[in-house]
Protein backbone atom coordinates (compact mmCIF):
# COMPACT_ATOMS: atom_id res chain seq x y z
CA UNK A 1 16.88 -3.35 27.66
CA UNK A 2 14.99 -4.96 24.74
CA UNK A 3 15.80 -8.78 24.54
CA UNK A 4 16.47 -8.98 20.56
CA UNK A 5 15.09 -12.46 19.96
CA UNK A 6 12.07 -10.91 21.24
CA UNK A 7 11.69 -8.43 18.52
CA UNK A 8 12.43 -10.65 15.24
CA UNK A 9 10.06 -11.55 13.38
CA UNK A 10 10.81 -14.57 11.65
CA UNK A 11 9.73 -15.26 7.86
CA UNK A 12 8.39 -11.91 7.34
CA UNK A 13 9.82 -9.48 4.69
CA UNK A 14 8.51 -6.13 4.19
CA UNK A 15 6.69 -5.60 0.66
CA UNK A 16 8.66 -2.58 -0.42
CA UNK A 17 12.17 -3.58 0.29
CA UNK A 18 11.38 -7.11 0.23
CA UNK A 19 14.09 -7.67 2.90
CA UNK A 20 13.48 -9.48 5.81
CA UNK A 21 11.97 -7.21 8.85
CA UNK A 22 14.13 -8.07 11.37
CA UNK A 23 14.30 -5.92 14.10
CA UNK A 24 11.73 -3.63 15.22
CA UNK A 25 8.18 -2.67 14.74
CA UNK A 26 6.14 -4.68 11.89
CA UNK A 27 2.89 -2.78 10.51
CA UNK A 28 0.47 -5.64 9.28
CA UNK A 29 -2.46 -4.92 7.56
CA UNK A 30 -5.21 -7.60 6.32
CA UNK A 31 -7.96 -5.73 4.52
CA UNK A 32 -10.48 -6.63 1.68
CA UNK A 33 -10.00 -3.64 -1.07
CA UNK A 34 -12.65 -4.01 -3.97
CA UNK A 35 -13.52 -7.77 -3.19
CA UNK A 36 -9.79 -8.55 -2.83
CA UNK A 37 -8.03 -9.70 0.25
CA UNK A 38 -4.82 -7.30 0.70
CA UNK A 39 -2.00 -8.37 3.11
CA UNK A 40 0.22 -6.16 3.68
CA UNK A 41 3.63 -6.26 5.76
CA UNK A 42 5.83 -2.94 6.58
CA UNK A 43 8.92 -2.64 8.04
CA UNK A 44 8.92 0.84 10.60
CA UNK A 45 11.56 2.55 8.53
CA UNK A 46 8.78 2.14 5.45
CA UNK A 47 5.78 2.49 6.86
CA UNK A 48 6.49 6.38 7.83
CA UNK A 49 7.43 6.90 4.35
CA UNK A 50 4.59 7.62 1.28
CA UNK A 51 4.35 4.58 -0.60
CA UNK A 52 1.71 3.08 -3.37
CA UNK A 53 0.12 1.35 -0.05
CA UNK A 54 -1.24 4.81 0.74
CA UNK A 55 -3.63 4.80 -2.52
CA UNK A 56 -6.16 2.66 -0.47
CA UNK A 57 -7.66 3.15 3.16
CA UNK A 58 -5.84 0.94 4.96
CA UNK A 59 -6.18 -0.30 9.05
CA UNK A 60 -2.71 -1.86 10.25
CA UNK A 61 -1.74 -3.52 13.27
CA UNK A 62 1.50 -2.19 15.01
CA UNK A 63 3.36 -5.76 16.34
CA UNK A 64 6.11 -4.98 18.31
CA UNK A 65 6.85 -8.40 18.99
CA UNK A 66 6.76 -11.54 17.13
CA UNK A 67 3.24 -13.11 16.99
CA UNK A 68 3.22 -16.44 18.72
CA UNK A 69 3.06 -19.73 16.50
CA UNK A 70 -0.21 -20.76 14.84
CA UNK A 71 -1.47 -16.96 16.10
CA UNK A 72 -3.84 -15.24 13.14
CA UNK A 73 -4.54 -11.62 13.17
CA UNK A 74 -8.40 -11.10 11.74
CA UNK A 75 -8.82 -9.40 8.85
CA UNK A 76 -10.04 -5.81 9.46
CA UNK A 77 -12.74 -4.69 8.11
CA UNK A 78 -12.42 -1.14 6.49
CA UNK A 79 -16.26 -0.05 6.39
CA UNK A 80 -15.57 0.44 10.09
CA UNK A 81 -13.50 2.88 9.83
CA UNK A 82 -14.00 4.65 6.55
CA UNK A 83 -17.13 5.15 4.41
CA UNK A 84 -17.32 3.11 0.99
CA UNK A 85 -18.32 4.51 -2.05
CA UNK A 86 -19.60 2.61 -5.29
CA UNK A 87 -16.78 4.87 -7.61
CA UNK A 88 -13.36 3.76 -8.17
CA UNK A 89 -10.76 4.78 -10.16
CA UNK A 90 -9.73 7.72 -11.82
CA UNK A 91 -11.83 10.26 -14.16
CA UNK A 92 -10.12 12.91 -16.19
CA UNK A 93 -10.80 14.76 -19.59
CA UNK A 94 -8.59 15.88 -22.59
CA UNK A 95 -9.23 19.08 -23.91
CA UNK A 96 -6.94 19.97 -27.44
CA UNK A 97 -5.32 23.42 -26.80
CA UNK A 98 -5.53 25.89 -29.63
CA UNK A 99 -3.09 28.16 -28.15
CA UNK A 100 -0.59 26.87 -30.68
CA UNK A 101 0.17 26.92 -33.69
CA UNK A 102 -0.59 23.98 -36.07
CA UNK A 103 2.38 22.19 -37.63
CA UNK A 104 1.07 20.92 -41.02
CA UNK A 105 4.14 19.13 -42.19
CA UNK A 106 4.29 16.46 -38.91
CA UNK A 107 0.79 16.31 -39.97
CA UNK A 108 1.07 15.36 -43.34
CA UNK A 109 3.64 12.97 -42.51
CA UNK A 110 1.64 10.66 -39.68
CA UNK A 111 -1.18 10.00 -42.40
C-alpha cells in the first residue's frame, strides 16, 4: 500500500495543466537548450502525451516521491546524451504555383 503523503509533491504544478501534481509520478527536467536554462515539471498523465516539450531533446528525472527539503536535482547536461549541432530552427522555401489561373480583378484591386 502506497502511504499518500509520501507521494505529494508539494508546490509543484505541472507546466501544461498548470495544476498542482499531486499524486503520482513527477517528470523533472533541468536542461540548458540554446544557452537557456529550461525547467521543466510534468505530471505522469502529461508526460506520456505529445506536447511542445517534445520539440527539444530533453533528459528528465522520474521522482516518485517527494524530494526531501533543501534537496537540488543537477542540471543535466544534454551533450551527453544527444549530439549538438550549430543549426537551429526551421528552413523552408515558397515556390508560386502556376497551375492556376490568374485572377486579374483581385489583382487590380490590392494595388
Amino acid at each position: 500500500m502506497i502511504d499518500h503523503e509520501a507521494s505529494v509533491h508539494k508546490d509543484v504544478e505541472c507546466e501544461i495543466t498548470k495544476k498542482p501534481i499531486d499524486d503520482g509520478v513527477r517528470y523533472f527536467s533541468y536542461s540548458k537548450i540554446n544557452g537557456d536554462e529550461q525547467k521543466v515539471n510534468l505530471s505522469e498523465g502529461e508526460f506520456m502525451k505529445p506536447s511542445i516539450f517534445d520539440l527539444n531533446p530533453l533528459v528528465y528525472y522520474r521522482i516518485k516521491k517527494p524530494l526531501k527539503e533543501g534537496a537540488r536535482l543537477p542540471r543535466l547536461d544534454s551533450s551527453n546524451f544527444f549530439n549538438e549541432s550549430a543549426d537551429h530552427g526551421i528552413d523552408f522555401e515558397v515556390v508560386p504555383s502556376l497551375q492556376y489561373q490568374t485572377n486579374d480583378k483581385l489583382i487590380e484591386v490590392s494595388k
